[in-house]
Protein backbone atom coordinates (compact mmCIF):
# COMPACT_ATOMS: atom_id res chain seq x y z
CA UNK A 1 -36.79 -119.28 -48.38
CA UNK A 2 -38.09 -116.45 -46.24
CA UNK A 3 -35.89 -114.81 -44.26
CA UNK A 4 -37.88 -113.44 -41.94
CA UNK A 5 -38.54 -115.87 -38.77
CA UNK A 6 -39.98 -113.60 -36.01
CA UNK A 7 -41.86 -110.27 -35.41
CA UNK A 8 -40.14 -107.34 -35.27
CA UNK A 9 -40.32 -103.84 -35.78
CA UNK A 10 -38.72 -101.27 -37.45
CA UNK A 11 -36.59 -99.79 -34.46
CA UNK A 12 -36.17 -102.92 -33.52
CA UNK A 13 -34.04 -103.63 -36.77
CA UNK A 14 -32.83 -100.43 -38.26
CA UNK A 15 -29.57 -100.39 -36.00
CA UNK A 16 -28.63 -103.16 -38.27
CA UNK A 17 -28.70 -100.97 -41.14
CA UNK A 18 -27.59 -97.81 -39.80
CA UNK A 19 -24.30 -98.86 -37.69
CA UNK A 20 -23.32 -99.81 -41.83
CA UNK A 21 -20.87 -102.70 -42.38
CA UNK A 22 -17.45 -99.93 -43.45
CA UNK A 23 -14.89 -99.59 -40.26
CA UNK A 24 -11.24 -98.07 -40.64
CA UNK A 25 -10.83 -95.51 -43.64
CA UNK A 26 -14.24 -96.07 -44.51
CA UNK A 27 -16.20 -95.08 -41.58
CA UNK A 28 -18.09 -91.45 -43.08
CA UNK A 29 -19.06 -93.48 -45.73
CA UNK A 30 -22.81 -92.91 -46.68
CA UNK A 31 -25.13 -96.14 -45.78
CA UNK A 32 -27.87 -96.20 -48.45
CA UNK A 33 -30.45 -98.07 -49.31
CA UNK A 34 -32.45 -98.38 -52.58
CA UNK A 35 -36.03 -99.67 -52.40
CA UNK A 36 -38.29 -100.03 -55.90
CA UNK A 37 -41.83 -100.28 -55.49
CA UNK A 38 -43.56 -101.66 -58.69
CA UNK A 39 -47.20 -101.88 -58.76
CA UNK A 40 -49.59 -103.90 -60.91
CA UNK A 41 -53.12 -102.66 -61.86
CA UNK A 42 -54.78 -99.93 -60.42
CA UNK A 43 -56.26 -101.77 -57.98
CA UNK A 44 -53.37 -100.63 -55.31
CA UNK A 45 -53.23 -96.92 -54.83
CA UNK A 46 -49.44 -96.76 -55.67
CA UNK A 47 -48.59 -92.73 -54.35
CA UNK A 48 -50.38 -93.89 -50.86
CA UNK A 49 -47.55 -96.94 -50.78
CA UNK A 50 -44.86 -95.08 -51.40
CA UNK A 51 -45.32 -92.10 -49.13
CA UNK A 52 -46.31 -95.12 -46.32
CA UNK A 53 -42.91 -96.66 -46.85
CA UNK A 54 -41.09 -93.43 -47.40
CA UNK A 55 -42.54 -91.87 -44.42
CA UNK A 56 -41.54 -95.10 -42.33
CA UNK A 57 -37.94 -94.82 -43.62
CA UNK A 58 -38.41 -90.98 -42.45
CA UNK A 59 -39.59 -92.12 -38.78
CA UNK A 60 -36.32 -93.74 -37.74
CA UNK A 61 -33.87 -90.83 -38.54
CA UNK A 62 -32.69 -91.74 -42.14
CA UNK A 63 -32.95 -89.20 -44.87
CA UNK A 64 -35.46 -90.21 -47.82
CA UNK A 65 -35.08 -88.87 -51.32
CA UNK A 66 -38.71 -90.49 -52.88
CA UNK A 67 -39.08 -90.63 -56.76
CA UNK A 68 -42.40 -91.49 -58.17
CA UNK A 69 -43.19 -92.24 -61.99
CA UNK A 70 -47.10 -90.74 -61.39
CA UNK A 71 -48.82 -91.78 -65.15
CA UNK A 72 -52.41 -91.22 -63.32
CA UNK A 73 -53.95 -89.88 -60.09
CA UNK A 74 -53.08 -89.36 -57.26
CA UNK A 75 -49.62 -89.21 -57.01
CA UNK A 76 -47.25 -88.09 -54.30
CA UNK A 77 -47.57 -84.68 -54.26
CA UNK A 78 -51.03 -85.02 -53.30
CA UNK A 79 -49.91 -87.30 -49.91
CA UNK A 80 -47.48 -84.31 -49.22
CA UNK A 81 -49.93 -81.71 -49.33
CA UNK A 82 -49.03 -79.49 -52.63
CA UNK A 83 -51.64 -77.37 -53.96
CA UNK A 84 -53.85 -79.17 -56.70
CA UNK A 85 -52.12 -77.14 -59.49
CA UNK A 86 -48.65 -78.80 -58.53
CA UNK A 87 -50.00 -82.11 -58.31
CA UNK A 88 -51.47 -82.19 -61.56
CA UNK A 89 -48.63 -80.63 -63.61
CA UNK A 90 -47.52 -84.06 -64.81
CA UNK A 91 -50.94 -84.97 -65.72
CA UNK A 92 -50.96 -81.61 -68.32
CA UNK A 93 -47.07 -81.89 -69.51
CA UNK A 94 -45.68 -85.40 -69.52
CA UNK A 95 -42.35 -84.37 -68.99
CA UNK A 96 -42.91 -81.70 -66.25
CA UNK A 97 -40.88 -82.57 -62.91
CA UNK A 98 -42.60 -81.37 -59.98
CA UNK A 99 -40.26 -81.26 -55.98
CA UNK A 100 -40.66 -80.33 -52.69
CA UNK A 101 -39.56 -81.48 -49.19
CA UNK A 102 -41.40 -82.79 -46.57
CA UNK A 103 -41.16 -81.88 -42.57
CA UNK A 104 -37.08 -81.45 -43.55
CA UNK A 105 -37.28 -85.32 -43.81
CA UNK A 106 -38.20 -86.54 -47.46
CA UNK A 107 -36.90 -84.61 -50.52
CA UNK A 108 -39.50 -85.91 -53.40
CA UNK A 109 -39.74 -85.81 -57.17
CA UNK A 110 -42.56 -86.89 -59.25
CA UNK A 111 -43.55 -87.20 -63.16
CA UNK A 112 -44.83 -88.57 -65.63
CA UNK A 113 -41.98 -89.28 -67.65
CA UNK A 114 -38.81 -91.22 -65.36
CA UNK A 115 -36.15 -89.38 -67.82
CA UNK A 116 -36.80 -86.07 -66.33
CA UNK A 117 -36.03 -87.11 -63.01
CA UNK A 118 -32.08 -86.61 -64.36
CA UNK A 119 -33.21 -83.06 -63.92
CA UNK A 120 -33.85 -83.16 -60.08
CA UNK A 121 -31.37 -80.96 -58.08
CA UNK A 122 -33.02 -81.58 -54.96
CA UNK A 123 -31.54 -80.13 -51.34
CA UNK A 124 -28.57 -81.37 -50.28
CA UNK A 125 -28.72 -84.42 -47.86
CA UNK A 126 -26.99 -84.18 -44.51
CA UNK A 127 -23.01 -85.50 -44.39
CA UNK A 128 -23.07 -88.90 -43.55
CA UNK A 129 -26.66 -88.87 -43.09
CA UNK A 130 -28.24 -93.07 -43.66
CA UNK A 131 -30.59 -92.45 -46.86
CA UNK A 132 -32.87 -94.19 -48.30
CA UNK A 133 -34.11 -94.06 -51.79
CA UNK A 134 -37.54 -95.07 -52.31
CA UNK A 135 -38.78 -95.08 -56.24
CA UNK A 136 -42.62 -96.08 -56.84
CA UNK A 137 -43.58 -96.83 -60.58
CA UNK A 138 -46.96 -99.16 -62.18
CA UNK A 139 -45.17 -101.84 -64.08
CA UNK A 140 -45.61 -101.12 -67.93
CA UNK A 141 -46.64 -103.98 -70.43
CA UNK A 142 -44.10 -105.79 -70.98
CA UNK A 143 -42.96 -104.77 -74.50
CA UNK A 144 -42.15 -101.55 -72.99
CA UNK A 145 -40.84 -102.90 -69.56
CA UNK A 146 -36.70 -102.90 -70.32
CA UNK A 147 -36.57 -99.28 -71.54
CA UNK A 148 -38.48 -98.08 -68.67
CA UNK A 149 -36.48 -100.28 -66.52
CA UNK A 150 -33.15 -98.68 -67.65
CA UNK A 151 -34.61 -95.51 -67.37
CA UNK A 152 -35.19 -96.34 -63.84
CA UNK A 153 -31.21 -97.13 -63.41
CA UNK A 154 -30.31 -93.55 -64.49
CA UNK A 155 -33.32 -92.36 -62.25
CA UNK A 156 -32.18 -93.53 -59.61
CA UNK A 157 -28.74 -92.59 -59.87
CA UNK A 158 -29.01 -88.77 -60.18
CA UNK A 159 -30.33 -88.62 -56.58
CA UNK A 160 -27.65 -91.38 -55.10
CA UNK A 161 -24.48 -90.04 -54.09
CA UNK A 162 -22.68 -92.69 -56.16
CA UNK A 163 -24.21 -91.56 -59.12
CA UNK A 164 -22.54 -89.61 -61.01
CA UNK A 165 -19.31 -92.38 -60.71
CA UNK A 166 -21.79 -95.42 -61.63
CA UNK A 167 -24.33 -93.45 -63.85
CA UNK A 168 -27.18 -95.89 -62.67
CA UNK A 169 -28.29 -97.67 -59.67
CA UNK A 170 -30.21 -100.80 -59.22
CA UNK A 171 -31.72 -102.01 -56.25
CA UNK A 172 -31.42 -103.31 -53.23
CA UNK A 173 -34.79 -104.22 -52.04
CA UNK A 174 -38.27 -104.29 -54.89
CA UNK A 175 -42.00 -104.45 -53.39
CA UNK A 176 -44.03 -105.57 -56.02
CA UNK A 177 -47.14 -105.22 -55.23
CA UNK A 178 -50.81 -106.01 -56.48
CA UNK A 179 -54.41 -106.67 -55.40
CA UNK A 180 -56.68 -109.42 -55.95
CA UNK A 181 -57.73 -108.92 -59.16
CA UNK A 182 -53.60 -108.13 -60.55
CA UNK A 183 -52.38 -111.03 -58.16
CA UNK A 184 -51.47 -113.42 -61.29
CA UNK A 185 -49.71 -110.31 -62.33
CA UNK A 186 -48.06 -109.48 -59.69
CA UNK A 187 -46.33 -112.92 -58.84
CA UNK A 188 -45.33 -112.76 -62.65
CA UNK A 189 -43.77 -109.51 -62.05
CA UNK A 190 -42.13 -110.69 -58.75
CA UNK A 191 -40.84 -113.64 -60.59
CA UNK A 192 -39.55 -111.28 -63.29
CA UNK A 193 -37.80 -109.07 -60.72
CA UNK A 194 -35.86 -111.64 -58.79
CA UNK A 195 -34.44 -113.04 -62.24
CA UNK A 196 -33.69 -109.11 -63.30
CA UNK A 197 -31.97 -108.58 -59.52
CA UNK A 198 -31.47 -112.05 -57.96
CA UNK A 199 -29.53 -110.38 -55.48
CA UNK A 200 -32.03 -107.84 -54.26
CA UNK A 201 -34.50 -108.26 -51.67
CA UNK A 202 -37.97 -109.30 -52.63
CA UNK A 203 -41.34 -108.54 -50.95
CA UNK A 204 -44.83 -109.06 -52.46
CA UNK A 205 -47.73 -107.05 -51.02
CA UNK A 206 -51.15 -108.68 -51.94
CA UNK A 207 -54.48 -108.84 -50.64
CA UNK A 208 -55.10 -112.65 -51.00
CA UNK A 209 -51.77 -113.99 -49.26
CA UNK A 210 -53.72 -116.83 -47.35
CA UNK A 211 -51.14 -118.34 -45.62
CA UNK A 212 -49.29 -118.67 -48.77
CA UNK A 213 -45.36 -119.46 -49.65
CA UNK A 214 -43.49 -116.49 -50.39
CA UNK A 215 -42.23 -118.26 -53.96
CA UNK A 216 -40.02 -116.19 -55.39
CA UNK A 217 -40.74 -113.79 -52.86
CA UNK A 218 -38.48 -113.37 -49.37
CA UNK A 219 -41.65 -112.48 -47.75
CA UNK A 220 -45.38 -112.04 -48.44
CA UNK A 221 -47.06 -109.64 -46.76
CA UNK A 222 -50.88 -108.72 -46.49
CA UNK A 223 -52.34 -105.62 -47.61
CA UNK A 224 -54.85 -104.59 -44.66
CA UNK A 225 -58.64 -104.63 -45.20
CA UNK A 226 -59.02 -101.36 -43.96
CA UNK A 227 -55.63 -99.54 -45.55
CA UNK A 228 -58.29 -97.96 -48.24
CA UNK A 229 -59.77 -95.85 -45.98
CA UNK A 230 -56.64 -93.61 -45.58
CA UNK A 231 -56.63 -93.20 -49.04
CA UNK A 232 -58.50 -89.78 -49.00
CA UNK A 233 -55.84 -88.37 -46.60
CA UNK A 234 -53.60 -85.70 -47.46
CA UNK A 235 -50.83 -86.95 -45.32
CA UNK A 236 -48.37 -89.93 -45.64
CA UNK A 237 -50.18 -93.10 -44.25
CA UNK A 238 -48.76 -94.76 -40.67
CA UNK A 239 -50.26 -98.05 -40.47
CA UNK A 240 -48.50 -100.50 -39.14
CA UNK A 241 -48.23 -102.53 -42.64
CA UNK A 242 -45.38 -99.57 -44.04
CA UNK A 243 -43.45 -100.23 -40.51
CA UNK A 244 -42.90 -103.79 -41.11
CA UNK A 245 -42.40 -103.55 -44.81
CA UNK A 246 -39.28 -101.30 -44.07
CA UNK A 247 -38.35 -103.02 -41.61
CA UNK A 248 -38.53 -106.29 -43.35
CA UNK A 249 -36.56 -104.36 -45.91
CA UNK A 250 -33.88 -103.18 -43.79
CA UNK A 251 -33.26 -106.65 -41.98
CA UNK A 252 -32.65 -108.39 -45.00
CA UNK A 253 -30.64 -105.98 -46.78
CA UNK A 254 -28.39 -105.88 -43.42
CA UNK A 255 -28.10 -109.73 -43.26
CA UNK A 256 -26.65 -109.67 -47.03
CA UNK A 257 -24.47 -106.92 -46.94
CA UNK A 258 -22.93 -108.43 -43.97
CA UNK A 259 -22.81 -111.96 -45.29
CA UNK A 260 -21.14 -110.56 -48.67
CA UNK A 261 -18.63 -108.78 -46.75
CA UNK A 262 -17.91 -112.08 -44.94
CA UNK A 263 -16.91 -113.64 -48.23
CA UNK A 264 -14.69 -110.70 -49.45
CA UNK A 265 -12.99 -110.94 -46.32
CA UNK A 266 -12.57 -114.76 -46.29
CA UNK A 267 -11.41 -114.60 -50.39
């Protein structure tokens, strides 16, 4: 069932997230959020999704650290404005890892290969800082889709302060995300993801939603008509879509982290 019952926005829900569940001793601990966006087909433009919902994250005072796995153009260093021959490094070297930061908000990573991303030192993130970490990927066939899942773990972990104690990560929220022509895809690959992480939250972004039940989805939500014509930018998109996604995100996160806490405490 959908947890979602009424429109909100992103400021209206990110307190939820950011005042954390830890009180007492555990107060300066880090609240952090892991989102996965896995895209189907190349229908979607995948680096414009990521730096959307990164960017989002960004806009409501959490610290981002955004990995993408960029097998084709564009990728995110072309939404964050590097010069053409930084971009395209990972399209010459498969395991060249290209960073940067963005407006002192969004530490990035990006290549073609998700193992070198155990090679990002990126800058610092602020003490106690909330952080979100946003990794964007196209969904591999499936014969190859466990490795590259697990590499995705160990991905994840090198730029999450628990890390180096857990040695992966999984995640807390996926996207998965497809257009019409990938949509049988992409409600395979949402049913795949809430078997793989039944207790993460799930979101599907498609262009044929139609009124639709989310399924295995928590919430389906519609990829705007006109979203492709920000695709030529070279800056991180604002619609309103990425808002609601990470707020969406956020809310339902909150709501289970606060409803497992409940049961610890009544065990």
């Amino acid at each position: 069932m959908p947890e979602r019952r009424s429109p909100r926005t992103l400021s209206d829900v990110s307190h939820l997230f950011l005042s954390g569940t830890e009180h007492g001793p555990r107060a300066t601990q880090r609240s952090t959020v892991c989102v996965w966006i896995a895209v189907v087909g190349a229908s979607l433009n995948r680096a414009h999704c990521a730096a959307g919902v990164a960017a989002a994250f960004a806009r409501q005072g959490m610290c981002v650290s955004l990995l993408e796995v960029c097998r084709g153009l564009p990728n995110i260093g072309y939404y964050f404005g590097m010069e053409p021959a930084a971009y395209l490094a990972p399209t010459l070297g498969r395991s060249e890892l290209v960073s940067g930061s963005w407006n002192g908000e969004i530490r990035f990573c990006f290549s073609a290969d998700a193992a070198a991303f155990q090679r990002y030192h990126g800058e610092d993130l602020p003490p106690g800082a909330p952080h979100a970490i946003v990794v964007a990927f196209s969904y591999p066939p499936e014969r190859a889709a466990a490795r590259f899942l697990e590499g995705l773990h160990h991905a994840t972990a090198a730029v999450s302060d628990e890390g180096s104690a857990l040695g992966q990560r999984s995640p807390d929220a996926v996207i998965t995300a497809g257009c019409r022509e990938d949509a049988g895809r992409a409600r395979a690959l949402t049913a795949g993801m809430r078997d793989a992480f039944p207790h993460a939250a799930l979101f599907l972004l498609a262009d044929d939603v139609n009124g639709e039940r989310p399924g295995d989805a928590d919430e389906v939500l519609a990829v705007p008509a006109d979203l492709r014509g920000s695709w030529a930018r070279r800056l991180p998109p604002v619609d309103q879509l990425f808002g609601e996604l990470a707020a969406g995100l956020l809310q339902v996160v909150s709501r289970r982290r606060r409803r497992g806490s409940g049961h610890a405490a009544n065990g």
